[in-house]
C-alpha atoms as a PDB file:
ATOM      1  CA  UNK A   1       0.000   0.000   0.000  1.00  0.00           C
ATOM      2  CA  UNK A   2       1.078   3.627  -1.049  1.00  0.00           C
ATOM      3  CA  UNK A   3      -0.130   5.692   1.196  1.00  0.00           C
ATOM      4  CA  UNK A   4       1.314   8.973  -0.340  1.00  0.00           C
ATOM      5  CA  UNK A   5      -0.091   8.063  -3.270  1.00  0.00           C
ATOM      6  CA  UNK A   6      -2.976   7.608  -1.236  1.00  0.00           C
ATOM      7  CA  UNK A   7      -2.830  11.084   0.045  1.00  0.00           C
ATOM      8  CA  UNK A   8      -2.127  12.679  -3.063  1.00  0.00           C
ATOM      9  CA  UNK A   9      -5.172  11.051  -4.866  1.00  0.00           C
ATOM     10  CA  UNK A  10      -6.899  12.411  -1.886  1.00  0.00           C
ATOM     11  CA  UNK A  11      -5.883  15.962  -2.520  1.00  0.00           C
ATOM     12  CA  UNK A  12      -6.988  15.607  -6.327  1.00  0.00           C
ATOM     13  CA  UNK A  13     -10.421  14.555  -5.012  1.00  0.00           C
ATOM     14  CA  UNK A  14     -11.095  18.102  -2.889  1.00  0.00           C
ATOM     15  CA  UNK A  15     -10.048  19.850  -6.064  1.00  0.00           C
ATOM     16  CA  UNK A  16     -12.523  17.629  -8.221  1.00  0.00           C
ATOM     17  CA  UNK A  17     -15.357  17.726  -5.577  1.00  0.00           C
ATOM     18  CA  UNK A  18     -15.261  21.161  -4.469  1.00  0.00           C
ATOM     19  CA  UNK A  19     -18.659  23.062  -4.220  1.00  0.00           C
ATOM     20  CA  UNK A  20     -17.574  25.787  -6.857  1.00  0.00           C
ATOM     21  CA  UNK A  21     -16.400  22.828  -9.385  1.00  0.00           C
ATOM     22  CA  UNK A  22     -19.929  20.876  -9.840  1.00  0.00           C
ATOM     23  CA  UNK A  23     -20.652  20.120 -13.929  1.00  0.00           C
ATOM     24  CA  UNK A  24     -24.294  20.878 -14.516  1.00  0.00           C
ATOM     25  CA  UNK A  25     -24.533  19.195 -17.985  1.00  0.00           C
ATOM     26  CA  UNK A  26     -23.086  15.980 -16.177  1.00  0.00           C
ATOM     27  CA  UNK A  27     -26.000  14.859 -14.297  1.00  0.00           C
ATOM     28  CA  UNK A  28     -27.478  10.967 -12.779  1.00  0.00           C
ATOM     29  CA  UNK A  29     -30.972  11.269 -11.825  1.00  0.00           C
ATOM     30  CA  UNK A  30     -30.913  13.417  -9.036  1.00  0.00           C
ATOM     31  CA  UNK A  31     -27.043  14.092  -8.188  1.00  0.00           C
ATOM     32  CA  UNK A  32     -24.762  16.245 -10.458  1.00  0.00           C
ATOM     33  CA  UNK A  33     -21.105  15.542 -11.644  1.00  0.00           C
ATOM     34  CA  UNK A  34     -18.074  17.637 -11.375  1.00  0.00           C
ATOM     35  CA  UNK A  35     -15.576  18.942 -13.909  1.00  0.00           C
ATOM     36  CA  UNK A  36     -12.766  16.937 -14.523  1.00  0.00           C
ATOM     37  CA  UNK A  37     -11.378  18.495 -17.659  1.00  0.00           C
ATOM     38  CA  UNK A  38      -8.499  20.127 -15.679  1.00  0.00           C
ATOM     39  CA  UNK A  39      -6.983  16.713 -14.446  1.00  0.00           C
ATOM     40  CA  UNK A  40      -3.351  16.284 -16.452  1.00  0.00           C
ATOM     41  CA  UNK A  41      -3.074  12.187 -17.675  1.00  0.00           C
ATOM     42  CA  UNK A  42      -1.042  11.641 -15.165  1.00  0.00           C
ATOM     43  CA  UNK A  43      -3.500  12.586 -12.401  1.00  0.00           C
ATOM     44  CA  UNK A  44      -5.739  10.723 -14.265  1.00  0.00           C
ATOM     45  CA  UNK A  45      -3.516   7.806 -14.050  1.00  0.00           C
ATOM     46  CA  UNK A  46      -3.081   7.859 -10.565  1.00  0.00           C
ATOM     47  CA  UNK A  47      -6.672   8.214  -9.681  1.00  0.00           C
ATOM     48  CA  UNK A  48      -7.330   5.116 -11.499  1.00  0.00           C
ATOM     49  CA  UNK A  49      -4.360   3.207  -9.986  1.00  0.00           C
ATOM     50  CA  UNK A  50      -6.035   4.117  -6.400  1.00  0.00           C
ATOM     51  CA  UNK A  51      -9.569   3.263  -7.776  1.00  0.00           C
ATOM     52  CA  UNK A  52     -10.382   6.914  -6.959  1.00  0.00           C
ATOM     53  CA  UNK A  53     -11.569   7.809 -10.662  1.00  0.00           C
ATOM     54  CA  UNK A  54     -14.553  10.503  -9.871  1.00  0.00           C
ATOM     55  CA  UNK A  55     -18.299  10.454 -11.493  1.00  0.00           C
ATOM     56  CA  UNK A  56     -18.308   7.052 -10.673  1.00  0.00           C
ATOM     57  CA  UNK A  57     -22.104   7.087 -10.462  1.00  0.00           C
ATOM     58  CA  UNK A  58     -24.036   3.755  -8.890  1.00  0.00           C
ATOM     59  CA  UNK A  59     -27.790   3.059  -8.958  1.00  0.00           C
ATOM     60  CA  UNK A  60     -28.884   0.375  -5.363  1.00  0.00           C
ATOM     61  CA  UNK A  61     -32.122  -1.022  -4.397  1.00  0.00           C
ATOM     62  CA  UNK A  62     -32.698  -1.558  -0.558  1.00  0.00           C
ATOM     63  CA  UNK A  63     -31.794  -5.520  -1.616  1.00  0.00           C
ATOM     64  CA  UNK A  64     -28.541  -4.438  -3.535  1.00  0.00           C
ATOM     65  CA  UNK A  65     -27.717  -2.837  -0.419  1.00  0.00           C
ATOM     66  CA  UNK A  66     -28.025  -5.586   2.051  1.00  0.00           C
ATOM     67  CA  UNK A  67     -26.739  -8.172   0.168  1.00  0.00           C
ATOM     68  CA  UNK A  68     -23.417  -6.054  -0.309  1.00  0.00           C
ATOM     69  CA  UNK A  69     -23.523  -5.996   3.397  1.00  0.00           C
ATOM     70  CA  UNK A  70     -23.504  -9.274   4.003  1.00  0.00           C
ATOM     71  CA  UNK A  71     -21.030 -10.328   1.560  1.00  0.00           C
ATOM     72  CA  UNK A  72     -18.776  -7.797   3.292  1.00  0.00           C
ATOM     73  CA  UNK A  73     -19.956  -9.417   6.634  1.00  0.00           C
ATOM     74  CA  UNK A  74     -18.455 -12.949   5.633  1.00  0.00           C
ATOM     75  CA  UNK A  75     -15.025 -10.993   4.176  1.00  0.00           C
ATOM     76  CA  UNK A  76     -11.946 -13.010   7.162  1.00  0.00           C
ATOM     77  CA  UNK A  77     -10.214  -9.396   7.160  1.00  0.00           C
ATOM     78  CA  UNK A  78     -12.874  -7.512   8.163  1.00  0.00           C
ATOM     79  CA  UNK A  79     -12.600  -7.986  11.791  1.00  0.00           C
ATOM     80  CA  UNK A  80     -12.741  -5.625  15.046  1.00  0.00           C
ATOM     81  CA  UNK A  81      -8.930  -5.629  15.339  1.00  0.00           C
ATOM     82  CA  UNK A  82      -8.496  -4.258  11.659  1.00  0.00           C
ATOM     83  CA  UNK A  83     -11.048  -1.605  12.703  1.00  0.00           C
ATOM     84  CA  UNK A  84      -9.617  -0.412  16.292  1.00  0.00           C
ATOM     85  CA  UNK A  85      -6.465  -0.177  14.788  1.00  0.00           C
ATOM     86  CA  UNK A  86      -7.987   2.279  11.657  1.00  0.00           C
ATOM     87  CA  UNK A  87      -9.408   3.474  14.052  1.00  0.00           C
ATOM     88  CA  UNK A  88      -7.184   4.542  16.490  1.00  0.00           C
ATOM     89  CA  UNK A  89      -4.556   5.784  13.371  1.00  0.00           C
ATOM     90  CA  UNK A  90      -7.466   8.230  12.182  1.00  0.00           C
ATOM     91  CA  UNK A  91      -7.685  10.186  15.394  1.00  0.00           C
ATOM     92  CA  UNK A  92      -4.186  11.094  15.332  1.00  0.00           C
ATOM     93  CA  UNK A  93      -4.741  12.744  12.056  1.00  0.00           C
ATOM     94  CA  UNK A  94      -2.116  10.530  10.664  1.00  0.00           C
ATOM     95  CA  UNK A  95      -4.783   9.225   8.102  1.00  0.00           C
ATOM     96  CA  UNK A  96      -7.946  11.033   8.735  1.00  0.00           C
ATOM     97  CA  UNK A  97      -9.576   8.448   5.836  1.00  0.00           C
ATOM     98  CA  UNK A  98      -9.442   5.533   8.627  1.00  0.00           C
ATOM     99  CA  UNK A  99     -12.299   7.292  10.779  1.00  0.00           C
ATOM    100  CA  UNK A 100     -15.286   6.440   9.160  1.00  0.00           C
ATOM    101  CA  UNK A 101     -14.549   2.602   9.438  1.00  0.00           C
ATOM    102  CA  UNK A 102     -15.601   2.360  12.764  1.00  0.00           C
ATOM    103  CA  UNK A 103     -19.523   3.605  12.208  1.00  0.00           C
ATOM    104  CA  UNK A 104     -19.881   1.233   9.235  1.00  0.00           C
ATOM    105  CA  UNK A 105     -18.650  -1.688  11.138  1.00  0.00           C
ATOM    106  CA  UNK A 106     -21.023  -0.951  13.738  1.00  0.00           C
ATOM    107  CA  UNK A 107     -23.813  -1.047  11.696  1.00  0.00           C
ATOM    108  CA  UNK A 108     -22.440  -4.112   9.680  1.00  0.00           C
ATOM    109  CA  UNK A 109     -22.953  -5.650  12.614  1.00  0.00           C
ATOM    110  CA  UNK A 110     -26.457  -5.535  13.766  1.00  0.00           C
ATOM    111  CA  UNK A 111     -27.869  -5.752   9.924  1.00  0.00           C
ATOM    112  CA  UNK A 112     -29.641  -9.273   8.794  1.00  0.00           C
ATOM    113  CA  UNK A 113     -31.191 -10.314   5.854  1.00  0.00           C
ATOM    114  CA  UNK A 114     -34.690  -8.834   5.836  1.00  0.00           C
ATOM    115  CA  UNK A 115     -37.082  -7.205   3.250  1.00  0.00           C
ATOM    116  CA  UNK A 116     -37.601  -3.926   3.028  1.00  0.00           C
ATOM    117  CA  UNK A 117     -40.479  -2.976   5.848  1.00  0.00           C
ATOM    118  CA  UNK A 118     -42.059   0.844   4.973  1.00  0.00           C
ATOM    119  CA  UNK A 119     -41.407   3.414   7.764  1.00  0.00           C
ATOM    120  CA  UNK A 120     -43.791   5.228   9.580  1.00  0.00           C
ATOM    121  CA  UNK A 121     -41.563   8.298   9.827  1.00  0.00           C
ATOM    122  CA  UNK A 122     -39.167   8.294   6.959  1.00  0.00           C
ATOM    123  CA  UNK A 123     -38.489   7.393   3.105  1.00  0.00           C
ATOM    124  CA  UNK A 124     -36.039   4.627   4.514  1.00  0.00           C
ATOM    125  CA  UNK A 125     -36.167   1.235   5.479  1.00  0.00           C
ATOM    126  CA  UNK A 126     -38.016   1.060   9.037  1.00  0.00           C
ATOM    127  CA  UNK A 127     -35.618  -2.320  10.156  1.00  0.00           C
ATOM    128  CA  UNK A 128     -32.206  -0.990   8.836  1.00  0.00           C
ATOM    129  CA  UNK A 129     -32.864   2.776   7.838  1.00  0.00           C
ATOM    130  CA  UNK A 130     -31.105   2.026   4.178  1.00  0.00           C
ATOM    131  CA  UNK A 131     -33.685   3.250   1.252  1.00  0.00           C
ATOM    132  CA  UNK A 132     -35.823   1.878  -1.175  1.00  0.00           C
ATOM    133  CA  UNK A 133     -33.360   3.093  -3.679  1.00  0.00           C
ATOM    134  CA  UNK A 134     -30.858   5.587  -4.043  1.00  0.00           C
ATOM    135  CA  UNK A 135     -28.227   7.057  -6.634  1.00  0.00           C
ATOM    136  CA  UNK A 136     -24.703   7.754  -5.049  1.00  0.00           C
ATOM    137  CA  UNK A 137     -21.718   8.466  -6.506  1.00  0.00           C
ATOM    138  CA  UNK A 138     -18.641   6.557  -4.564  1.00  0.00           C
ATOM    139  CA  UNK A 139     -15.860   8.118  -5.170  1.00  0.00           C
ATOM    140  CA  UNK A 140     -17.551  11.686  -3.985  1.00  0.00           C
ATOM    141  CA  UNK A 141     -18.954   9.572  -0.580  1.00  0.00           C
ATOM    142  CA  UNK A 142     -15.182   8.543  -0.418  1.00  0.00           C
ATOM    143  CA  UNK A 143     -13.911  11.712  -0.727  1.00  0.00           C
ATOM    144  CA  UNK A 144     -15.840  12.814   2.509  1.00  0.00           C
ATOM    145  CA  UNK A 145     -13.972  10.531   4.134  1.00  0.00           C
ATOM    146  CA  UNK A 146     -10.223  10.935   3.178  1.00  0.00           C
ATOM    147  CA  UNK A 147     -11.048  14.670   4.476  1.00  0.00           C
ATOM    148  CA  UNK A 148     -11.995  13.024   7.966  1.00  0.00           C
ATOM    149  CA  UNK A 149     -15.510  13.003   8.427  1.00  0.00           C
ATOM    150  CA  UNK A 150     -17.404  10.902   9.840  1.00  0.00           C
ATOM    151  CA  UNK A 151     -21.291  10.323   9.754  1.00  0.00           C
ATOM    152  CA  UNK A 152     -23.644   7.682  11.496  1.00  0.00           C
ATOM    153  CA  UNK A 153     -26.168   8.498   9.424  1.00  0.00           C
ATOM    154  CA  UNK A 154     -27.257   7.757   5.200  1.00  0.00           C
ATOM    155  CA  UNK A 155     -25.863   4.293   5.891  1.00  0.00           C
ATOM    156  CA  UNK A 156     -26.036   3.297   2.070  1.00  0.00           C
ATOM    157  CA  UNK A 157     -22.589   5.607   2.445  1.00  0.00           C
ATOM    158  CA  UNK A 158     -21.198   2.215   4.293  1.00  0.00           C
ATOM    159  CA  UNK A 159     -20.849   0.253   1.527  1.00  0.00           C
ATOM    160  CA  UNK A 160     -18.144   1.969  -0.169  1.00  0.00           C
ATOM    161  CA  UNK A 161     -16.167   3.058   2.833  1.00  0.00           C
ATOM    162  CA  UNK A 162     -16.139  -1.066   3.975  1.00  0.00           C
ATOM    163  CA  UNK A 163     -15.326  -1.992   0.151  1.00  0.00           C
ATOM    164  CA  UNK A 164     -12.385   0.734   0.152  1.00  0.00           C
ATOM    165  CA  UNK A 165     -11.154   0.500   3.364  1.00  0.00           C
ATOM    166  CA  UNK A 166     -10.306  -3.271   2.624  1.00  0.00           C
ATOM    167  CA  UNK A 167      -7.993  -2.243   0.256  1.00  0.00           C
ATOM    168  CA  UNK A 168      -5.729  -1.384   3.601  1.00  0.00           C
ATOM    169  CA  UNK A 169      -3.286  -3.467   5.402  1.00  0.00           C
ATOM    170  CA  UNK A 170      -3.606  -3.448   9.153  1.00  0.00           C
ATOM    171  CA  UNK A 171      -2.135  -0.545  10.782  1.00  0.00           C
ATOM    172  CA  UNK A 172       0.860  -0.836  13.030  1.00  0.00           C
ATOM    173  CA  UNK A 173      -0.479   0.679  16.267  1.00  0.00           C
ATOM    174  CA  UNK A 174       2.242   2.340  18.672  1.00  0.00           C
ATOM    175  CA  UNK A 175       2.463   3.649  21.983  1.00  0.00           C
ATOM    176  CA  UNK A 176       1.831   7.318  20.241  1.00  0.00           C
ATOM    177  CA  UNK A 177      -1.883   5.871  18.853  1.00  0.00           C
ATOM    178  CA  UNK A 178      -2.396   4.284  22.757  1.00  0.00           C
ATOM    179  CA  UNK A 179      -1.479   7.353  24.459  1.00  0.00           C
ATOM    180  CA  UNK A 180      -3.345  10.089  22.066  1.00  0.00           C
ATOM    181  CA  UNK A 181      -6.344   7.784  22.919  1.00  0.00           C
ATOM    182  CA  UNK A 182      -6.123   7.334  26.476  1.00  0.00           C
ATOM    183  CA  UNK A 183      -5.202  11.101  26.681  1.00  0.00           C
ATOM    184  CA  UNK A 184      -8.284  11.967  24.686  1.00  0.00           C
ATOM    185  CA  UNK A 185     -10.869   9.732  27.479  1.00  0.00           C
ATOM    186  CA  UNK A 186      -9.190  11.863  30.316  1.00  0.00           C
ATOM    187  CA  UNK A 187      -9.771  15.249  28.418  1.00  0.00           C
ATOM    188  CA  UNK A 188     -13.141  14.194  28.091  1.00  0.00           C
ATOM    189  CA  UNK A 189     -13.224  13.176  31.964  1.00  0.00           C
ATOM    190  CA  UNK A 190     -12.937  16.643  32.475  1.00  0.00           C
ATOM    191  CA  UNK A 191     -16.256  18.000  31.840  1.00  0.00           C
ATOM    192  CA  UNK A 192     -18.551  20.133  34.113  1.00  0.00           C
ATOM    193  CA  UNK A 193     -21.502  17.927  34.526  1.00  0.00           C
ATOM    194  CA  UNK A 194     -23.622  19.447  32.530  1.00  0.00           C
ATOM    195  CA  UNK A 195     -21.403  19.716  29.520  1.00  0.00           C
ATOM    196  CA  UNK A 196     -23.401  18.686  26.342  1.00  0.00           C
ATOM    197  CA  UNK A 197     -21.934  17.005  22.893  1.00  0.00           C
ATOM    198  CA  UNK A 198     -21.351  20.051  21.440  1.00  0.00           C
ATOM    199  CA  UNK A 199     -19.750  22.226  24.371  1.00  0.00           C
ATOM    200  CA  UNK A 200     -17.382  18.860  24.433  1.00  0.00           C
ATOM    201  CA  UNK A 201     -16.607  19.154  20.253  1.00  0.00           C
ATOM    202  CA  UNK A 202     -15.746  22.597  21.067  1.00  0.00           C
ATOM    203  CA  UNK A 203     -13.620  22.227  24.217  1.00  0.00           C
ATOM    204  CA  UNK A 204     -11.603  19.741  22.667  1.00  0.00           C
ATOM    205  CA  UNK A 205     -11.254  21.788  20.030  1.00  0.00           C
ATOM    206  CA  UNK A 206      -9.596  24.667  21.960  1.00  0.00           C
ATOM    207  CA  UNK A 207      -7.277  22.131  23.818  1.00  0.00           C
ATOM    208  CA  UNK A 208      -6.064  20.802  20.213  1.00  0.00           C
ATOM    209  CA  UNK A 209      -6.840  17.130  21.334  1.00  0.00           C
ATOM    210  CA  UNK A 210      -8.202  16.073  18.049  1.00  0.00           C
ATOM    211  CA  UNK A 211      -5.860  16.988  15.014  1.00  0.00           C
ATOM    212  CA  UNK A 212      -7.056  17.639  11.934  1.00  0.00           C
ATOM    213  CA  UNK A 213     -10.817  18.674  12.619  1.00  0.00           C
ATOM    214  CA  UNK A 214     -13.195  20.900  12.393  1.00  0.00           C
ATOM    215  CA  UNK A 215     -16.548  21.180  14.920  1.00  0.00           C
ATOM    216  CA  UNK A 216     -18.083  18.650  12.477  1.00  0.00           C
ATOM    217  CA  UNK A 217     -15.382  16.069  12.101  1.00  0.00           C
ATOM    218  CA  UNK A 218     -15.428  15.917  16.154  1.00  0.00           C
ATOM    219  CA  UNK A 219     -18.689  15.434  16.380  1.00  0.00           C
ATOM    220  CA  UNK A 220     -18.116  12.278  14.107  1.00  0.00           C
ATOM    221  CA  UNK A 221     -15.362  10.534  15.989  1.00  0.00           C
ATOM    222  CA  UNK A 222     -17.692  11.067  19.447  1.00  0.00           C
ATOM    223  CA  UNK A 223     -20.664   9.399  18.037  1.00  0.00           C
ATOM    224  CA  UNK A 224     -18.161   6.657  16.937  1.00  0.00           C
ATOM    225  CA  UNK A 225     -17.298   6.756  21.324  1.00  0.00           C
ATOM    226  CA  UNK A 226     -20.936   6.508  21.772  1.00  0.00           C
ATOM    227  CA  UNK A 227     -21.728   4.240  19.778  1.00  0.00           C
ATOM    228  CA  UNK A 228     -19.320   1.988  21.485  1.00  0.00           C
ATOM    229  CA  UNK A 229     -20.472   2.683  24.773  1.00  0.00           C
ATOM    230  CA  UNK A 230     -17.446   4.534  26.143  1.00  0.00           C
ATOM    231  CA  UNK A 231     -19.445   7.701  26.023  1.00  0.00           C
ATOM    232  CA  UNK A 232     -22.517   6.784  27.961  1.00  0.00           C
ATOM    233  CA  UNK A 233     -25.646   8.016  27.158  1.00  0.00           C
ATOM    234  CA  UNK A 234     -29.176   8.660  28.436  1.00  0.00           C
ATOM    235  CA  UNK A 235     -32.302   8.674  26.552  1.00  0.00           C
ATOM    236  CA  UNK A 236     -33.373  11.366  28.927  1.00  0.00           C
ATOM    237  CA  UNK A 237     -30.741  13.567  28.135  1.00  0.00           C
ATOM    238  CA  UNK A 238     -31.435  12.891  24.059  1.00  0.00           C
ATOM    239  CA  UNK A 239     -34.973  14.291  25.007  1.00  0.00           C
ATOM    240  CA  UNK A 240     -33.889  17.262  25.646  1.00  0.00           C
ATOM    241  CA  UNK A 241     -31.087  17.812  23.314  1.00  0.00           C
ATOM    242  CA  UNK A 242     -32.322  20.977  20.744  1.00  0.00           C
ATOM    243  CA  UNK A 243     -29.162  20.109  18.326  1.00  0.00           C
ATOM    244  CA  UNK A 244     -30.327  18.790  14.790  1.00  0.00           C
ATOM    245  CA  UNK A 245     -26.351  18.168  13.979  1.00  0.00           C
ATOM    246  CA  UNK A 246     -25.996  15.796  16.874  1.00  0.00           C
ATOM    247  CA  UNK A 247     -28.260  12.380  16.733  1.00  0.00           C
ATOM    248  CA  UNK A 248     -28.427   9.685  19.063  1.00  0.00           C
ATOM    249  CA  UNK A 249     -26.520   8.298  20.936  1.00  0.00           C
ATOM    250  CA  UNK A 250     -24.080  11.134  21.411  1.00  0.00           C
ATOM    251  CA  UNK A 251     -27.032  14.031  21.822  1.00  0.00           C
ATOM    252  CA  UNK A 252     -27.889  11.562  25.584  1.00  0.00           C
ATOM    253  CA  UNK A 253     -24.295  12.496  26.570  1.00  0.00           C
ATOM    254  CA  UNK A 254     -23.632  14.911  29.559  1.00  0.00           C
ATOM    255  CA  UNK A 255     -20.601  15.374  31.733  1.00  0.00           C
ATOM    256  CA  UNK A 256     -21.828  13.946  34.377  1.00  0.00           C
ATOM    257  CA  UNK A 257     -21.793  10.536  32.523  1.00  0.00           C
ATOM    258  CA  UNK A 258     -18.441  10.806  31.773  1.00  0.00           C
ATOM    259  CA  UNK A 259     -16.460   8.255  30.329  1.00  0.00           C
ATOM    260  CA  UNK A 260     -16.246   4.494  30.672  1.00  0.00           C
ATOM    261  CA  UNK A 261     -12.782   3.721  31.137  1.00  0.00           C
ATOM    262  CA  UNK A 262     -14.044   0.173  31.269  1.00  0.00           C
ATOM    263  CA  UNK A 263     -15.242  -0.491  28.481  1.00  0.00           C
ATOM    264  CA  UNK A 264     -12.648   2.014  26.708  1.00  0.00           C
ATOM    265  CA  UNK A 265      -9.883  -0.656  28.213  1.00  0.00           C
ATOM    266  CA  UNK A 266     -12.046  -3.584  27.357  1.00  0.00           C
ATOM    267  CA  UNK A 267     -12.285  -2.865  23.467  1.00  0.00           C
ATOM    268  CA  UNK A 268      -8.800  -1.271  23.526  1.00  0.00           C
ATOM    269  CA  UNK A 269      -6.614  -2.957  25.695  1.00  0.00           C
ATOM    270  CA  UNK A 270      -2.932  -1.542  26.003  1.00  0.00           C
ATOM    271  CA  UNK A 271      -0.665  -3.686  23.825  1.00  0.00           C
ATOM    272  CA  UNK A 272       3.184  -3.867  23.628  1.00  0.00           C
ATOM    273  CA  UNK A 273       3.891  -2.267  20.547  1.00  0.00           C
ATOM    274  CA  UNK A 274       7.148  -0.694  18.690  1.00  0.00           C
ATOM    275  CA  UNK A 275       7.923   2.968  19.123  1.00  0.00           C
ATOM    276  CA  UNK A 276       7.410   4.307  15.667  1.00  0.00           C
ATOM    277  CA  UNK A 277       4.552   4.064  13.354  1.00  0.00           C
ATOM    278  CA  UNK A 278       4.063   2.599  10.222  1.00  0.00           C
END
């Protein structure tokens, strides 16, 4: 794996998907391409050796969707390990693109073959949330993610990040990936008790604890906490959340919950590891 190529791939993407660079004549149903006419062969080339070529537009069905799931559900590699470890590299801001795996592996998880059951509430699939159909391109959903967002929500996303992120060898995790983590948990410890989600996103913010983000990106890697429990959360607390950018489970979490240091040593126990990182 070539990760600078990796990176610089990555930097052709913002270019290509930037809001003032979308093609209008260049449309799929309902989502518009983007101009790609000032791409040199070469960067053409090396999109296409990183399977990062843009416009690549796909058309799923609800069914499509959970039967890519699964398959990816069977795939040996795709284990818990390989995703603490991408994990754990993406909060450093060593490779913000790792920080999305941890969402999609969650909800990999708890998905089973079903049909598709009509919701109440929303155009989506009332068992799994996925929609009846829907028209994405994958390299722009990618893109998202090699700038370091993260999102526990539009889980049709999941399927590419999962299919891409396989591409990866497991990361070599060091003491530096350890520390930065445990280091994060006790900033977090450190809340007033009635700290909310976003108060946290910012304060973290000021004391630099998350490299490489914005308000937006932190919100993403503490839902991923949530998610796993090591943020507790209360459904009263959700009640009364007025965010709209912060959904369940993270808008339940207050300082007074804290952290569960726990569970945070459970799912990421200390290992002996080399010095430098790879």
């Amino acid at each position: 794996m070539n990760y600078k190529e990796k990176i610089k791939a990555s930097r052709l993407l913002k270019q290509i998907y930037a809001h003032d660079n979308v093609n209008l004549e260049h449309r799929f149903e309902d989502i518009f391409g983007y101009h790609t006419d000032f791409l040199t062969a070469q960067d053409q080339a090396l999109l296409a050796r990183n399977h990062l070529q843009p416009n690549q537009f796909k058309q799923f069905a609800h069914d499509d969707l959970v039967e890519e799931f699964l398959s990816l559900k069977q795939h040996s590699k795709l284990t818990f390990d390989f995703i603490k470890a991408l994990f754990l590299k993406g909060l450093t801001g060593e490779f913000p693109r790792f920080r999305q795996a941890m969402i999609s592996y969650l909800y990999l998880q708890e998905l089973t073959a079903h049909d598709y059951e009509n919701s109440t509430t929303h155009a989506h699939c009332q068992v799994c949330e996925l929609p009846a159909h829907v028209n994405i391109d994958t390299t722009n959903i990618l893109n998202t993610y090699y700038l370091g967002h993260t999102w526990n929500e539009m889980p049709a996303h999941f399927v590419a990040d999962l299919t891409e992120i396989l591409d990866y060898p497991m990361p070599k995790i060091t003491d530096h990936e350890i520390s930065h983590f445990k280091n994060l948990l006790i900033e977090i410890s450190k809340a007033d008790a009635d700290e909310t989600a976003s108060q946290l996103a910012k304060r973290l913010g000021q004391a630099k604890s998350l490299p490489k983000t914005d308000t937006y990106k932190r919100y993403g890697i503490l839902q991923s906490l949530a998610l796993l429990g090591i943020l507790p959360s209360s459904d009263v607390f959700s009640a009364q959340s007025t965010s709209t950018e912060i959904t369940y489970p993270l808008s339940g979490w207050r300082g007074s919950l804290g952290v569960d240091f726990d569970k945070a040593d459970a799912l990421f126990p200390r290992q002996p590891t080399d010095k430098t990182s790879t």
